[in-house]
Every structure is written in C-alpha cells, then in structure tokens.
N, C-alpha and C. Protein backbone atom coordinates (compact mmCIF):
# COMPACT_ATOMS: atom_id res chain seq x y z
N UNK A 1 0.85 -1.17 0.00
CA UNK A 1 0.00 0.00 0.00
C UNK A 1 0.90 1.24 0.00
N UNK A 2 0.25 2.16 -0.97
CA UNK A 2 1.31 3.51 -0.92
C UNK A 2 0.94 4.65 0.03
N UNK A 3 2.12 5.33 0.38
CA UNK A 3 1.24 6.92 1.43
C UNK A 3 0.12 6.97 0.91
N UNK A 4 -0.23 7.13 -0.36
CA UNK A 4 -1.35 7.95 -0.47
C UNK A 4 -2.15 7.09 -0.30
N UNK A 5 -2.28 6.07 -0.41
CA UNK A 5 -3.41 4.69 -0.72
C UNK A 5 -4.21 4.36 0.54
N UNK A 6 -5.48 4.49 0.48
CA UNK A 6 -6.20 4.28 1.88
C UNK A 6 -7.05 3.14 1.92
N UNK A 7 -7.05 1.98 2.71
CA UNK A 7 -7.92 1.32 2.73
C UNK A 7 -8.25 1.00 3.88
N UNK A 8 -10.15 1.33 3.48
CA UNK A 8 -10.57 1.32 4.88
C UNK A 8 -12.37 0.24 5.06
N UNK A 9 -12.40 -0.24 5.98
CA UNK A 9 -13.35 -1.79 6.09
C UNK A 9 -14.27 -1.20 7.08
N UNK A 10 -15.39 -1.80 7.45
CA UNK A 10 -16.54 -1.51 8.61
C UNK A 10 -15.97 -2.45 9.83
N UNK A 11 -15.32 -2.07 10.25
CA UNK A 11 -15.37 -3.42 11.79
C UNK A 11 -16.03 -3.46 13.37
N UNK A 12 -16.89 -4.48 13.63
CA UNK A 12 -17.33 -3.69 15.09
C UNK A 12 -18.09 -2.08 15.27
N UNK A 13 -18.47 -1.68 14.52
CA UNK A 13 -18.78 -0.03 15.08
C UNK A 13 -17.62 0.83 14.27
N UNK A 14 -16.75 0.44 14.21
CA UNK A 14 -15.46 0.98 13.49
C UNK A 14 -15.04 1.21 12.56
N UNK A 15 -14.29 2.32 11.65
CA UNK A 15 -14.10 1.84 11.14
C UNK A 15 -12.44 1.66 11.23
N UNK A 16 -11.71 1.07 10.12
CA UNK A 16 -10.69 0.47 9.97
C UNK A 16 -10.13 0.66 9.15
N UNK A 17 -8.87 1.45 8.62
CA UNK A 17 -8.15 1.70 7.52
C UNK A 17 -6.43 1.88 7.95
N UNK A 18 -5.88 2.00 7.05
CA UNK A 18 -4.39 2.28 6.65
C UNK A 18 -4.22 3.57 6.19
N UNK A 19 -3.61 4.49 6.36
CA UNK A 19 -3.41 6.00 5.32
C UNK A 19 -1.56 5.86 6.25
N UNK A 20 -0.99 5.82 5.03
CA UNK A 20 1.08 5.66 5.29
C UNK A 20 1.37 4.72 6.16
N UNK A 21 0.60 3.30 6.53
CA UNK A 21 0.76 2.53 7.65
C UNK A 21 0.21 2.41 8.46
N UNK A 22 -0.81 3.67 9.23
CA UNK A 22 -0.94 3.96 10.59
C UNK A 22 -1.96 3.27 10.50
N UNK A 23 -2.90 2.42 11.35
CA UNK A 23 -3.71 1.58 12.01
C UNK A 23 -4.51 2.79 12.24
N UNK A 24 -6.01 3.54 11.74
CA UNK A 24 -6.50 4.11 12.58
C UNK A 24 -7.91 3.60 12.87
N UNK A 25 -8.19 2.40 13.11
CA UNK A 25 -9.05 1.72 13.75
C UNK A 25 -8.17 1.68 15.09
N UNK A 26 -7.01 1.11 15.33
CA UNK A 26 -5.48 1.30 16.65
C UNK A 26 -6.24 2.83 17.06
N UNK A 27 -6.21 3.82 16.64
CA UNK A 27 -6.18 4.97 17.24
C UNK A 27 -7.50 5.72 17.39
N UNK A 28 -8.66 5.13 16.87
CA UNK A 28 -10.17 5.44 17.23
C UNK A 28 -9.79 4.72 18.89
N UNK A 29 -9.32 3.88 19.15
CA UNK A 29 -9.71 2.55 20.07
C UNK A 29 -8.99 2.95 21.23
N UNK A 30 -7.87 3.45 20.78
CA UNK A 30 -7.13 4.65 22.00
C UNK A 30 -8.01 5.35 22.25
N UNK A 31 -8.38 6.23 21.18
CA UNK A 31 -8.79 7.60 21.62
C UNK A 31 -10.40 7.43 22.91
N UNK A 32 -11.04 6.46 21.95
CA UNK A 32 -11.89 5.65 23.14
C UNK A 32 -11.79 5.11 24.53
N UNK A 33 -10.63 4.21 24.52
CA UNK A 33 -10.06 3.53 26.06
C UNK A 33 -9.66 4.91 26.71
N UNK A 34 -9.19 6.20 26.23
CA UNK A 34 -8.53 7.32 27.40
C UNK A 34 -9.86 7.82 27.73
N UNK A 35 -11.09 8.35 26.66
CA UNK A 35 -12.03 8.49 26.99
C UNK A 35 -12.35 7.37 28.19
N UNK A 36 -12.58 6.25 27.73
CA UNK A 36 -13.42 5.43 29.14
C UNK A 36 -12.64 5.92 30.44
N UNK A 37 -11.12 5.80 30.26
CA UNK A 37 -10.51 5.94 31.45
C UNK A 37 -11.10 7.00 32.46
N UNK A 38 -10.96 8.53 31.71
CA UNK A 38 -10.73 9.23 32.05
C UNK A 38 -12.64 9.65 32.82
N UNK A 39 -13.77 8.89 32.49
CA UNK A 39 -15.06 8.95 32.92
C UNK A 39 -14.89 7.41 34.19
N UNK A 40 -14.07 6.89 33.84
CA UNK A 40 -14.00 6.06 35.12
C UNK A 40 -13.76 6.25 36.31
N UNK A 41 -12.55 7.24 35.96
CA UNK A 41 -11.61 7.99 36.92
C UNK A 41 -12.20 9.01 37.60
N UNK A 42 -12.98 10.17 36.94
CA UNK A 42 -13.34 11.29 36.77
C UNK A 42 -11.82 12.45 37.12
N UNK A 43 -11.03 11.76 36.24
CA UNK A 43 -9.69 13.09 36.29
C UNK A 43 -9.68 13.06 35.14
N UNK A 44 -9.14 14.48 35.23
CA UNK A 44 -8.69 15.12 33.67
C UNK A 44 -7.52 14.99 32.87
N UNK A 45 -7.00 14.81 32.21
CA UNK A 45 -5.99 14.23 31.72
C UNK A 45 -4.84 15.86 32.24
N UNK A 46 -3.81 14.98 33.05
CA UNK A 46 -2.69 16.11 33.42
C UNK A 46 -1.89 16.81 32.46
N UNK A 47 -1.73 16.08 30.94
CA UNK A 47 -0.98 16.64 30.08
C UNK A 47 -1.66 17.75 29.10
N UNK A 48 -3.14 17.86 29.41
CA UNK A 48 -3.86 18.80 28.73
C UNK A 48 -3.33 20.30 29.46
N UNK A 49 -2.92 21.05 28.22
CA UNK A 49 -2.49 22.56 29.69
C UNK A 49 -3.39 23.69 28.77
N UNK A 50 -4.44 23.22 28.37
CA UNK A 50 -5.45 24.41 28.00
C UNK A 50 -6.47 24.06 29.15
N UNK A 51 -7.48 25.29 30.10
CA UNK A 51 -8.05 25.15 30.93
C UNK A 51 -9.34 24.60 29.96
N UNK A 52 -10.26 23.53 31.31
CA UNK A 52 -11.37 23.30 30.28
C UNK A 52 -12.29 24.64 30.58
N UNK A 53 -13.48 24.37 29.45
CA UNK A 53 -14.40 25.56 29.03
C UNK A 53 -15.66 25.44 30.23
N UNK A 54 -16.39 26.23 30.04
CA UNK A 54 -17.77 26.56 30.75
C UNK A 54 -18.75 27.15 29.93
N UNK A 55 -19.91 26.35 30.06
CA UNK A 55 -20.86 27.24 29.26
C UNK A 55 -21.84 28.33 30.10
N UNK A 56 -22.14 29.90 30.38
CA UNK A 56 -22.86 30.58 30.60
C UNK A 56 -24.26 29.94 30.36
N UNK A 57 -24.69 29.99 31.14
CA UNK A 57 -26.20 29.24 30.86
C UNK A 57 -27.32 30.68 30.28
N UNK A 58 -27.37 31.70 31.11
CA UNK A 58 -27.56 32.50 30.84
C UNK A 58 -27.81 33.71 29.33
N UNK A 59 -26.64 32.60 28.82
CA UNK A 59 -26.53 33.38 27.69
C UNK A 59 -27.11 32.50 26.72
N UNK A 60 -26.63 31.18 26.69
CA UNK A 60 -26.77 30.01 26.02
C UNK A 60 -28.39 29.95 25.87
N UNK A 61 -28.79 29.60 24.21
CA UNK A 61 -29.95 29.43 23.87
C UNK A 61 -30.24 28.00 23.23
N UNK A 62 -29.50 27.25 24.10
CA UNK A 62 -29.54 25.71 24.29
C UNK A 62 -29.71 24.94 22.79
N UNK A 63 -28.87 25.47 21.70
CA UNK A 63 -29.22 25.25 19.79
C UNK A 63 -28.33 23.69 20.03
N UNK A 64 -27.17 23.49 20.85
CA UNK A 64 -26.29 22.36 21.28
C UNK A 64 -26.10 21.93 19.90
N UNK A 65 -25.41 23.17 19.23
CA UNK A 65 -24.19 23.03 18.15
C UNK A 65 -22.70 22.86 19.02
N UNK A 66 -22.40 22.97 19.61
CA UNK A 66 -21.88 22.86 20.82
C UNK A 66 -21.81 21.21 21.06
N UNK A 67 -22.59 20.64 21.51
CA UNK A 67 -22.23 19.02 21.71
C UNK A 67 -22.04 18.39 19.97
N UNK A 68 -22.69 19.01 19.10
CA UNK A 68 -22.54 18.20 17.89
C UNK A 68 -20.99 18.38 17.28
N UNK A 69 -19.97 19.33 17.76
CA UNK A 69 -19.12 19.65 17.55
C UNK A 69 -17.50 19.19 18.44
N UNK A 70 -18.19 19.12 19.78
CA UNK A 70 -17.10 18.47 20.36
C UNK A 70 -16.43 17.13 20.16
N UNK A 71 -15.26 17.17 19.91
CA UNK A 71 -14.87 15.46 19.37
C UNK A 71 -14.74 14.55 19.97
N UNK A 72 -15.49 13.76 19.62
CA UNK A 72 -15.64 11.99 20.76
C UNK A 72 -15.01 11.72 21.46
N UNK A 73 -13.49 11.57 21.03
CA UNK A 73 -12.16 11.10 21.65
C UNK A 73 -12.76 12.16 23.55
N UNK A 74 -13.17 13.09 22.90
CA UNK A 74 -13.14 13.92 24.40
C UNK A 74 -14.54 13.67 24.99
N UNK A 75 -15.80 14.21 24.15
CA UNK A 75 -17.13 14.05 24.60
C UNK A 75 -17.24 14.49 25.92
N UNK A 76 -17.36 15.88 25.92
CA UNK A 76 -17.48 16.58 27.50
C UNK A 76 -18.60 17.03 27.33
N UNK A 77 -19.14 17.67 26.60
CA UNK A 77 -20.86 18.12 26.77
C UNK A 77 -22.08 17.15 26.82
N UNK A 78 -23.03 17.84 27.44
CA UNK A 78 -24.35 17.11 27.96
C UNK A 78 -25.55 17.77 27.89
N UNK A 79 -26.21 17.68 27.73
CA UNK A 79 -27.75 18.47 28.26
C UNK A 79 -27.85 17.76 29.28
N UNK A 80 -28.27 18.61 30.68
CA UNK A 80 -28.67 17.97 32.15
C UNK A 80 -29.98 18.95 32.72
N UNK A 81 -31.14 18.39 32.08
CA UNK A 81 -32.22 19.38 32.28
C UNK A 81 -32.15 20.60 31.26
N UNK A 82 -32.96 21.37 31.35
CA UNK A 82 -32.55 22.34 30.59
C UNK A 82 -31.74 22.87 29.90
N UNK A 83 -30.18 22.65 30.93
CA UNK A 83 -29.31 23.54 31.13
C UNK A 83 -28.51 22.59 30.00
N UNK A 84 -26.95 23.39 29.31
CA UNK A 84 -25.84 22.57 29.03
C UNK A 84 -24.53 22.74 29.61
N UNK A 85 -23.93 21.24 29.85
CA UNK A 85 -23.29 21.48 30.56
C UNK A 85 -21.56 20.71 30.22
N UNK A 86 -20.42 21.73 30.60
CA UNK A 86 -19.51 21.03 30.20
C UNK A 86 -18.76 19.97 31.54
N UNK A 87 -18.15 18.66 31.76
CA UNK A 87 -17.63 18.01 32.49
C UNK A 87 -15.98 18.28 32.05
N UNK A 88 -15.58 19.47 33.19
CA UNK A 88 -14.27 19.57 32.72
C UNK A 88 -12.87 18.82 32.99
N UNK A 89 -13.70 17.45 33.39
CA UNK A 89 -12.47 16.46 33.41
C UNK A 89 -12.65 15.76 32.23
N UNK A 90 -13.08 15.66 31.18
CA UNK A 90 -13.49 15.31 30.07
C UNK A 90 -12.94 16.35 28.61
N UNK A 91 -13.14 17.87 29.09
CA UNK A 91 -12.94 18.89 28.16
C UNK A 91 -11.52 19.28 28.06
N UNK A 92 -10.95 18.86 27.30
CA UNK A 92 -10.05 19.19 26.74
C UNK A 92 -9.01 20.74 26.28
N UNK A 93 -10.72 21.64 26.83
CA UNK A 93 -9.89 22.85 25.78
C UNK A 93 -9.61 23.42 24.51
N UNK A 94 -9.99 22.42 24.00
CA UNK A 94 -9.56 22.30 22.69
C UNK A 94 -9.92 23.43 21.82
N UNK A 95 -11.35 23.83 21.88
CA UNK A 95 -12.43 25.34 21.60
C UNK A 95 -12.75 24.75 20.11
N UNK A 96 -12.83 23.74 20.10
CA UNK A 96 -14.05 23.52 18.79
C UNK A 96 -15.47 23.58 19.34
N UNK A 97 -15.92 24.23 20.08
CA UNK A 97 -17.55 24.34 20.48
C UNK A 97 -17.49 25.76 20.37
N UNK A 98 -16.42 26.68 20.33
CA UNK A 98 -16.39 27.91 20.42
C UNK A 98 -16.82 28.75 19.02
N UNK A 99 -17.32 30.17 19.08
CA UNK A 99 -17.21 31.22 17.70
C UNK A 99 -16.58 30.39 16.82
N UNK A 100 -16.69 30.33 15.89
CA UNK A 100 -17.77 30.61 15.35
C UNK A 100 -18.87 29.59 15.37
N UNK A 101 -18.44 28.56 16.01
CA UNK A 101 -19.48 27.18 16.10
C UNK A 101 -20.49 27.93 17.13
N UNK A 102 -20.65 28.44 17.92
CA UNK A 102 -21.43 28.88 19.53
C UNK A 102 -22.16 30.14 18.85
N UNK A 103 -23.23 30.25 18.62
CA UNK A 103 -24.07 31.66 17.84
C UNK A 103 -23.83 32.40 19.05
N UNK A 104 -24.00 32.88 19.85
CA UNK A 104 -24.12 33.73 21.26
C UNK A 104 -23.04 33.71 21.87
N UNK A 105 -21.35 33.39 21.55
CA UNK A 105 -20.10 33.36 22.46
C UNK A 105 -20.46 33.22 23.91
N UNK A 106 -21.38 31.81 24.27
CA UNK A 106 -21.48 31.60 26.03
C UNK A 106 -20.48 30.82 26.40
N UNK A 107 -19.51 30.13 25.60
CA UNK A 107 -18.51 29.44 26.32
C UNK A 107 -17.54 30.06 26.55
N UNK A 108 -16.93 29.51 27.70
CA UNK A 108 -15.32 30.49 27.90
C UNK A 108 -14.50 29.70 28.72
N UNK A 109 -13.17 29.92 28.86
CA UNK A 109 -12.03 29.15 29.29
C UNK A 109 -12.66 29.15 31.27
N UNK A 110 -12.36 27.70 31.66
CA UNK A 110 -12.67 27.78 33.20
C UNK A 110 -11.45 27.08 33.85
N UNK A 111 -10.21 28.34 34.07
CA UNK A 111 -9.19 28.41 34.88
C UNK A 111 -9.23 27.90 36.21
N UNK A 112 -9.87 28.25 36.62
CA UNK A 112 -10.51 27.56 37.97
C UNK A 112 -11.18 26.69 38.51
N UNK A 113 -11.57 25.67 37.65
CA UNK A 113 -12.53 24.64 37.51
C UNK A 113 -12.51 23.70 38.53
N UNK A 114 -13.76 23.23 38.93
CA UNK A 114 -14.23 22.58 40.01
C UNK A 114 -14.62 21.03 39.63
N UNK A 115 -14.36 20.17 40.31
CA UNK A 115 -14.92 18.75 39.61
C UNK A 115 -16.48 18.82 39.48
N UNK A 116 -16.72 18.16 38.46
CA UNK A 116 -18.00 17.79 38.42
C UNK A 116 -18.43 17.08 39.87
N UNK A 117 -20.17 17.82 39.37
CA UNK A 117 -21.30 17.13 40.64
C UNK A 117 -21.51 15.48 40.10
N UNK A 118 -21.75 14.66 40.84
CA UNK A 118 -21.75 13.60 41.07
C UNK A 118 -23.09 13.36 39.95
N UNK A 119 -23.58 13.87 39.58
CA UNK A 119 -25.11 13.57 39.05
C UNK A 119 -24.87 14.17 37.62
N UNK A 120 -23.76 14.67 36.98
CA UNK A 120 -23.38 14.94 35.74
C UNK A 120 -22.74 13.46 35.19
N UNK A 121 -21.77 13.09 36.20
CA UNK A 121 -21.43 11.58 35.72
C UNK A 121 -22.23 10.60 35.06
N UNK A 122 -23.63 10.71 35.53
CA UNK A 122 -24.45 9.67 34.53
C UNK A 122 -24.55 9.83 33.33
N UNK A 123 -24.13 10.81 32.68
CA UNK A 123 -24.67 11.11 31.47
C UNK A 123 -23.48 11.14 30.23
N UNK A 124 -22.26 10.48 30.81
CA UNK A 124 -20.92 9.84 30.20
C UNK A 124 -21.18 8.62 29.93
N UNK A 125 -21.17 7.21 28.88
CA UNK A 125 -21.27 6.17 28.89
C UNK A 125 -22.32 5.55 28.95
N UNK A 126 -23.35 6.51 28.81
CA UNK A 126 -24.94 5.96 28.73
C UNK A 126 -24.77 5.46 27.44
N UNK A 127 -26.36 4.40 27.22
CA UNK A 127 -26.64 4.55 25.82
C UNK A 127 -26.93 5.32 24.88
N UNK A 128 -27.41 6.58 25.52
CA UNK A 128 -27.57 7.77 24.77
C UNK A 128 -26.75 8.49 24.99
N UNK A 129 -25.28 8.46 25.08
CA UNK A 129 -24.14 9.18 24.88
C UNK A 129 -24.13 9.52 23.21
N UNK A 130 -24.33 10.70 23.36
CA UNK A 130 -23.91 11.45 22.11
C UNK A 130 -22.27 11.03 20.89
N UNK A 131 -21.48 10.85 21.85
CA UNK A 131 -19.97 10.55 21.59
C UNK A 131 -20.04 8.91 21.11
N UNK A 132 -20.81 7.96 21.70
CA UNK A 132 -20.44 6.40 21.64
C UNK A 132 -20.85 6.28 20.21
C-alpha cells in the first residue's frame, strides 16, 4: 500500500483503515479507552495545559451546536435538564464548540474549575451518549 493509498473496512462499530501505515481503527480505540478511562476515573488528563471551558447558561440558547461539535475522543458536553453542561475532566480545551461554532459566544475558558457534581457523571457512557 502507498502513502497515499487508503484502505478502509466496517469493523465492530469501526471503522478500519491504513493511510502511510498507521492503524486508525489502533487509534479510534485509543482515543476511546482514554475516553473510558478518564469517565471512570473522573480526572482530567494532566498533560492537557489548556483550561477546560464553561458554558454561561444565561446566555446560552440551548441550539447544542456545541455538543454536535465536540470530538468523541473527548465528549465533555451534555444536556442535564434544561441547562448545558460542560464536564471539565473530560474537556479538553480544545475550543471547537467555540465562535464561530457557539451563535451567542457563552462558552469560555474555566481556569478555575471545580470537579463535576456527582449527578453529571451519569450522562458519560450511557446509551444515549452522544460521543459512543
């Protein structure tokens, strides 16, 4: 198979291809197992050094372009009642939920961040996890 040459199969939920060698069915499956870890654990990964985000509820007009945007590997947003909400042992930082994705700029960096409430945890690893 050449760099450029991609071949890729349905496996399990997965999918499965080659692009220059790399296994990235191998690296969906990572990116998954740190996810599980890291909702098992409820810690945030120490090597992330962007603070995770917060959404203003206030401002937020609950459209949750915002969860359709955050990437699986991380899957930190939720709807919990009304409200949306980010689990910032999960959020990464990353600011793909941000401007221009967010119509109303309610998210913002949370330097100070507090662990999640115990009753946000259910809503990681459900069957109706958005991310699985």
């Amino acid at each position: 198979m050449g760099l450029l040459e991609v071949a890729v199969d349905r496996v399990g939920g997965h999918y499965r291809g080659q692009l220059g060698g790399v296994d990235h069915h191998y690296i969906a499956v990572m990116a998954d197992s740190a996810r599980a870890e890291r909702i098992s654990t409820h810690e945030r990964n120490p090597k992330w050094q962007s603070a995770p985000l917060i959404i203003d509820m206030s401002i937020c007009i609950n459209c949750d372009t915002c969860i359709r945007h955050c990437p699986p590997q991380f899957g930190a947003i939720f709807n919990h009642g009304i409200d949306v909400i980010i689990l910032p042992e999960l959020c990464s930082g990353c600011g793909k939920c941000l401007p221009p994705v967010c119509p109303v700029n309610c998210i913002f960096e949370d330097p100070e961040w507090k662990a999640s409430p115990a009753d946000w945890w259910e809503y990681p690893g459900r069957r109706d996890d958005p991310y699985r």
